[in-house]
C-alpha atoms as a PDB file:
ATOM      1  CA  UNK A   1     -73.197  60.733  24.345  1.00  0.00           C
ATOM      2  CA  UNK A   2     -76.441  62.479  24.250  1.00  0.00           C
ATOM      3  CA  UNK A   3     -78.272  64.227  26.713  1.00  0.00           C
ATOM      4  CA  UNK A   4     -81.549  63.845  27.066  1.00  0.00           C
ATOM      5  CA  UNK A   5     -83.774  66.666  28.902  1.00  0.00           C
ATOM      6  CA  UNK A   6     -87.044  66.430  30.981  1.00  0.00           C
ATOM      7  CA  UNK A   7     -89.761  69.135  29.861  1.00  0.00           C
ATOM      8  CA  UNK A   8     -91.427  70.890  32.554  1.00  0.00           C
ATOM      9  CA  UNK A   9     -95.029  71.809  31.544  1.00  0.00           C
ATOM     10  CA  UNK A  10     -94.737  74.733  29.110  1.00  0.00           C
ATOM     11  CA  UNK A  11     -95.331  78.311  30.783  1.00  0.00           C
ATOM     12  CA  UNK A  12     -98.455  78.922  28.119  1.00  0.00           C
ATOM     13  CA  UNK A  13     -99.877  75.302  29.510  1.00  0.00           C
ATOM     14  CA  UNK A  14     -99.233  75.988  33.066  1.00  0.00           C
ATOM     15  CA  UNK A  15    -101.536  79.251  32.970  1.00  0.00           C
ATOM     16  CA  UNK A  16    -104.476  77.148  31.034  1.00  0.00           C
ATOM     17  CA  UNK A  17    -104.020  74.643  33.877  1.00  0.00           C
ATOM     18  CA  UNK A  18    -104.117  77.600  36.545  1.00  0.00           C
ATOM     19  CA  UNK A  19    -107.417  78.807  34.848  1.00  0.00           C
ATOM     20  CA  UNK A  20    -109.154  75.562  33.862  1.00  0.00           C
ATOM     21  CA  UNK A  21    -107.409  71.876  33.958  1.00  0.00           C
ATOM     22  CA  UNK A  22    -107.493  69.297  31.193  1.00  0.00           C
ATOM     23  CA  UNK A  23    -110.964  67.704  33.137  1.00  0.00           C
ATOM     24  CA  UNK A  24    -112.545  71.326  33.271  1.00  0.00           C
ATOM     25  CA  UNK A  25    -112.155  72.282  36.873  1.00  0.00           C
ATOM     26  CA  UNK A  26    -110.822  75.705  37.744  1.00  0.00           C
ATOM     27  CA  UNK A  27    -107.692  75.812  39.918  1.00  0.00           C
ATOM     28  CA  UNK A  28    -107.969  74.742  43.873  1.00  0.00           C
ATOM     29  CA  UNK A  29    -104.979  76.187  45.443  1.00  0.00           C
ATOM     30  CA  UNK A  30    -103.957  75.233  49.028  1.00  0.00           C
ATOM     31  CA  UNK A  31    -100.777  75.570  51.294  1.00  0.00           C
ATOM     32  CA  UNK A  32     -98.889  72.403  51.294  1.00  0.00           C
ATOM     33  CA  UNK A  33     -97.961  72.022  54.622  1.00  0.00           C
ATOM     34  CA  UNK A  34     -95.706  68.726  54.529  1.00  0.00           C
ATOM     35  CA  UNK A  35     -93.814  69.239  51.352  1.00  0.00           C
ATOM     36  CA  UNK A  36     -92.031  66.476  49.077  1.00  0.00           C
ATOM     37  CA  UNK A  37     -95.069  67.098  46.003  1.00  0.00           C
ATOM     38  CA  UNK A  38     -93.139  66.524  43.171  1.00  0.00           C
ATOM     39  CA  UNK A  39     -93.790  69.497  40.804  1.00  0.00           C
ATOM     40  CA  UNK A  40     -94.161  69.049  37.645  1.00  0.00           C
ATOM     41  CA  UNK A  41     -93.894  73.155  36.719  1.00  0.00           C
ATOM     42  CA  UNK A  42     -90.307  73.605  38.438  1.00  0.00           C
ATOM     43  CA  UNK A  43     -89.374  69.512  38.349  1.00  0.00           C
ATOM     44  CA  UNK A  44     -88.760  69.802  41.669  1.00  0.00           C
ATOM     45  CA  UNK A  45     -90.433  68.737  45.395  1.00  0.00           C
ATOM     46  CA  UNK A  46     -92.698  71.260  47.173  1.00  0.00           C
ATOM     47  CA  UNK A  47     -91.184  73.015  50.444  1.00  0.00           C
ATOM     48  CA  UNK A  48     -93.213  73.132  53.206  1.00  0.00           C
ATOM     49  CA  UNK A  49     -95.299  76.621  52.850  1.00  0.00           C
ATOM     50  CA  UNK A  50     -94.956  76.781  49.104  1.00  0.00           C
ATOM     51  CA  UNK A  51     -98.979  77.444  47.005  1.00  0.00           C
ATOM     52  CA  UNK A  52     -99.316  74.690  44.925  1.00  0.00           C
ATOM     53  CA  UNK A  53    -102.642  73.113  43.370  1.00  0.00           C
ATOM     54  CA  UNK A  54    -102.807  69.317  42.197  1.00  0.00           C
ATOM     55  CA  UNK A  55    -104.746  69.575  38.617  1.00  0.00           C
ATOM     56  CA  UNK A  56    -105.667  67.170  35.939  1.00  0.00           C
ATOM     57  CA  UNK A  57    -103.083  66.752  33.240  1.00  0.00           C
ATOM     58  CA  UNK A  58    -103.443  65.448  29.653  1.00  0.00           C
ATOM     59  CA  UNK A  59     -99.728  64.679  28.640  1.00  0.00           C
ATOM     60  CA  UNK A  60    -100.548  62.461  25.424  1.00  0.00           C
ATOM     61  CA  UNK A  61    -103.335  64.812  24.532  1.00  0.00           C
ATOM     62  CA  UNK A  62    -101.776  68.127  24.215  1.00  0.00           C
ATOM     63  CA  UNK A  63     -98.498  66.482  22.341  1.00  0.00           C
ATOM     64  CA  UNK A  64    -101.028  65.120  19.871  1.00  0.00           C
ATOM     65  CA  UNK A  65    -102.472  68.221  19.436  1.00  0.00           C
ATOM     66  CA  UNK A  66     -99.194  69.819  18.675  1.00  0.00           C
ATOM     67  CA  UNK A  67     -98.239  66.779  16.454  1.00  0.00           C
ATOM     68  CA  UNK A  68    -101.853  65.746  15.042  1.00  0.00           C
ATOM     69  CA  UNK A  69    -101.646  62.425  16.066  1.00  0.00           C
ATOM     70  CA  UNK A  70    -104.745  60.761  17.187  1.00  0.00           C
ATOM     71  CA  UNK A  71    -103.711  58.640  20.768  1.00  0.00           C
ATOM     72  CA  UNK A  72    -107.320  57.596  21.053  1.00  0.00           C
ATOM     73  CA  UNK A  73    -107.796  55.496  24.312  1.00  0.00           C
ATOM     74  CA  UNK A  74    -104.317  55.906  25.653  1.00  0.00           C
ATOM     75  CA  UNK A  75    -105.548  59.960  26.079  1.00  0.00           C
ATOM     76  CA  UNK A  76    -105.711  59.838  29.666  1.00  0.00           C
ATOM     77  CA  UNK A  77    -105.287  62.689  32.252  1.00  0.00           C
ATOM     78  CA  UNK A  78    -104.051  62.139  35.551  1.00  0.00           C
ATOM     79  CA  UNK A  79    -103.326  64.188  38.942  1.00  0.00           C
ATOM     80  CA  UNK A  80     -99.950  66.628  38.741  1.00  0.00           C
ATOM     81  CA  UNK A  81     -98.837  68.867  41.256  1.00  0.00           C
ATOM     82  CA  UNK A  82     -97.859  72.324  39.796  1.00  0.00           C
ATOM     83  CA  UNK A  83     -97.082  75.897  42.210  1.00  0.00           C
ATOM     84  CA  UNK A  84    -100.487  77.767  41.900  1.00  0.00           C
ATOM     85  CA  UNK A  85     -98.739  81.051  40.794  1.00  0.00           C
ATOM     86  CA  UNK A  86     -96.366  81.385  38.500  1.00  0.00           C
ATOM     87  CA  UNK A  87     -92.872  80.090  39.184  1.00  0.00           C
ATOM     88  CA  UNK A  88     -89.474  80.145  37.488  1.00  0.00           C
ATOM     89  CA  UNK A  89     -89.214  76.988  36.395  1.00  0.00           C
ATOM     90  CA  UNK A  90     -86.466  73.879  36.581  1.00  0.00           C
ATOM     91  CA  UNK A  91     -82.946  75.572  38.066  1.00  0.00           C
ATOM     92  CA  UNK A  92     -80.873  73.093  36.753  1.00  0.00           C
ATOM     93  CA  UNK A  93     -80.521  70.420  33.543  1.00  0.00           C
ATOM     94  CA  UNK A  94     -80.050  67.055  35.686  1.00  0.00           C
ATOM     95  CA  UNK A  95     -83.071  64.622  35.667  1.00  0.00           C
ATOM     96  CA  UNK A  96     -85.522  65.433  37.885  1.00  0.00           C
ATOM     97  CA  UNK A  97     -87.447  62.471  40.496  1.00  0.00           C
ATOM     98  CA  UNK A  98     -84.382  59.771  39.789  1.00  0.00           C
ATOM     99  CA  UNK A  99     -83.807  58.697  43.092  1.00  0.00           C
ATOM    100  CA  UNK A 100     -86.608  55.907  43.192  1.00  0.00           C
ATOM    101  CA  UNK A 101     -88.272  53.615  40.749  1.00  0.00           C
ATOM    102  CA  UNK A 102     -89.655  54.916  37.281  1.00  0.00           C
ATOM    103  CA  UNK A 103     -91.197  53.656  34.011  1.00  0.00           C
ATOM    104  CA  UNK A 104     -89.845  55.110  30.919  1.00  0.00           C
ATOM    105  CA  UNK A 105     -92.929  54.870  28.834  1.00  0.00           C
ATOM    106  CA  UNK A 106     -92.750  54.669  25.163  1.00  0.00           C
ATOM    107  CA  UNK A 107     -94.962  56.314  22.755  1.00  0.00           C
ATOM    108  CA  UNK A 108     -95.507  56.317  18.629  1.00  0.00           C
ATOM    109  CA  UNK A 109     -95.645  59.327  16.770  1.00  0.00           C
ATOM    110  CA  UNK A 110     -99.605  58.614  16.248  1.00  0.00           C
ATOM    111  CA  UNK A 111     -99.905  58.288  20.405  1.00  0.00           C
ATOM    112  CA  UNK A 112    -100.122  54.717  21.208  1.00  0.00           C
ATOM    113  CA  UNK A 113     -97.419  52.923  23.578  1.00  0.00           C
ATOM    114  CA  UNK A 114     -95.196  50.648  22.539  1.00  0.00           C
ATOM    115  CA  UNK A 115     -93.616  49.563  25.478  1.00  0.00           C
ATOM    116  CA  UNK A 116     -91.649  50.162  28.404  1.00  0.00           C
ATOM    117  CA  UNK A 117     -88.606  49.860  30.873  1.00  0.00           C
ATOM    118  CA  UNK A 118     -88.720  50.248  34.494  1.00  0.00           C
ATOM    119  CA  UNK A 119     -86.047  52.321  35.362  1.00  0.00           C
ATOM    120  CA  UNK A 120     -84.406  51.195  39.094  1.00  0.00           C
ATOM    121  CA  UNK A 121     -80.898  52.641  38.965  1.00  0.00           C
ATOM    122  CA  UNK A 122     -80.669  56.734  38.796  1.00  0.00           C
ATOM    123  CA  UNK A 123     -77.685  56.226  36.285  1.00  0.00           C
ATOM    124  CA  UNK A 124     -79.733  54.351  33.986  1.00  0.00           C
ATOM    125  CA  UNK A 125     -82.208  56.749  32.686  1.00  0.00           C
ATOM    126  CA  UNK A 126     -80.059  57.712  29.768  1.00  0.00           C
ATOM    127  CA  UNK A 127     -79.078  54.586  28.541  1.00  0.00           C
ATOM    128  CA  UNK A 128     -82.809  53.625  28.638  1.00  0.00           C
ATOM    129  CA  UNK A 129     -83.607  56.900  26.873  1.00  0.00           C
ATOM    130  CA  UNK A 130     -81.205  56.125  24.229  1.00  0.00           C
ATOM    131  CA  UNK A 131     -82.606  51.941  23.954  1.00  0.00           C
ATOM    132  CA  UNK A 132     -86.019  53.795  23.555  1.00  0.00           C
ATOM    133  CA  UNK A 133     -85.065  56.702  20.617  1.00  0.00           C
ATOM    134  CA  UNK A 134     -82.744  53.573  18.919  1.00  0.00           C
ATOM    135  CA  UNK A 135     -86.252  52.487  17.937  1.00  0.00           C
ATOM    136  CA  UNK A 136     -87.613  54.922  14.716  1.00  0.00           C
ATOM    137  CA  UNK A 137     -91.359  54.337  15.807  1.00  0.00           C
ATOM    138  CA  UNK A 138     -91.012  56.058  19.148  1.00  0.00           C
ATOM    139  CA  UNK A 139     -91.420  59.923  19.097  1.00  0.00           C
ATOM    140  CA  UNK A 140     -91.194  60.606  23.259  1.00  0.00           C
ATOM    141  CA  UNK A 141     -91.510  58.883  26.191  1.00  0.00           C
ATOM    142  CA  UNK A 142     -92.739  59.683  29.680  1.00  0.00           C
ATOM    143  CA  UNK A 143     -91.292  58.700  32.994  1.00  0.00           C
ATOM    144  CA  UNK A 144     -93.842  57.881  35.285  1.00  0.00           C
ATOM    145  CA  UNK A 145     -94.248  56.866  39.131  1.00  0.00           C
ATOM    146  CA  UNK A 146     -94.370  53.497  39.768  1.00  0.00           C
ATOM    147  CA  UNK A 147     -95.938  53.907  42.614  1.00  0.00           C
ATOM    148  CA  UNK A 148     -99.594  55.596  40.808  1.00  0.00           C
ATOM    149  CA  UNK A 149     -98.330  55.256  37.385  1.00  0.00           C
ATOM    150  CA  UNK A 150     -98.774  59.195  37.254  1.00  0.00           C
ATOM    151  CA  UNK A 151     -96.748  61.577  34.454  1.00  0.00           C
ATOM    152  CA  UNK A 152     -93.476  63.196  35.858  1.00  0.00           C
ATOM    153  CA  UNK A 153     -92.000  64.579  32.746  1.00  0.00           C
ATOM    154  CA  UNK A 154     -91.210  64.378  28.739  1.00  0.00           C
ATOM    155  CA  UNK A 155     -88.429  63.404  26.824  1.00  0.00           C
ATOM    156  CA  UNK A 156     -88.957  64.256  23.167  1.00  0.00           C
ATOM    157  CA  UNK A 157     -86.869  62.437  20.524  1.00  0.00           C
ATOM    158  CA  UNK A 158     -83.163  64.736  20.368  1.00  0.00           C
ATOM    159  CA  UNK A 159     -83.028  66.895  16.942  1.00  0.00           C
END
C-alpha cells in the first residue's frame, strides 16, 4: 500500500509569505487567542497564545512555477493560517485536518482540475488518493475545507 504525505508549505515559501504574501501584503501578525486555526506551516491547529498571521496563499501558482505549467484561471490565492515566526514544522507523518469533511481536488500537470471526491470518512483519504494518482493526467491534488473551499495541504504524485 502506499502512503501518501501532506506537504506543509516549504520553509523557503513560508519566509516569502512572512515578508510579503502571494497578494502583496506584508505579514499582520496577531495573538490568537481562541485557538483551533488550522496551520498550514506545522499541519496542525493553533493553541491558544501561539503568533500566527492568516496570509494569502497561491498553491496552484507556485507548483506551476516549479513545474512550468500554465493553470491560468484556476491560479487563485486564498486565506491560510501559518505561525508568524518560524516554527518546526509537522511532528508526525499521519494526515493532518481528517476528522471532518474534505475535497480531494484533482489537478493536471498543466494546472487545470479535473475533478474531485469529497472525502467524509478519515480512513478514506488514501484510497481516494490512490483513485486520484490511478489516473496518468493528474500530477497532485489538494484537500480543501468544505466548509470555505480553502487549501489545507498537497499531495504530489508518489515517485
Amino acid at each position: 500500500m502506499t502512503t501518501y504525505l501532506a506537504r506543509p508549505l516549504t520553509p523557503q515559501v513560508l519566509k516569502e509569505l512572512r515578508t510579503s504574501d502571494d497578494a502583496g501584503r506584508p505579514l499582520r501578525p496577531f495573538t490568537d487567542a481562541e485557538g483551533d486555526a488550522p496551520l498550514r506551516c506545522c499541519l496542525r491547529r493553533s493553541a491558544p497564545g501561539e503568533r500566527i498571521a492568516l496570509v494569502s496563499y497561491a498553491p496552484l501558482r507556485r507548483w506551476a512555477a516549479e513545474t512550468g505549467a500554465e493553470p491560468g484561471a484556476y491560479d487563485e490565492q486564498g486565506p491560510v493560517f501559518i505561525h508568524a515566526d518560524e516554527c518546526c514544522g509537522p511532528d508526525t507523518e499521519t494526515l493532518p485536518f481528517a476528522n471532518t469533511h474534505r475535497t480531494v481536488r484533482r489537478y493536471s500537470t498543466d494546472g487545470r482540475i479535473l475533478g474531485g471526491r469529497l472525502v467524509e470518512d478519515p480512513t478514506a483519504f488514501e484510497p481516494a488518493f490512490a483513485e486520484a494518482f490511478a489516473d496518468p493526467e493528474v500530477a497532485l491534488v489538494q484537500v480543501r475545507a468544505v466548509e470555505f473551499g480553502c487549501f489545507l495541504y498537497e499531495v504530489r504524485r508518489p515517485q
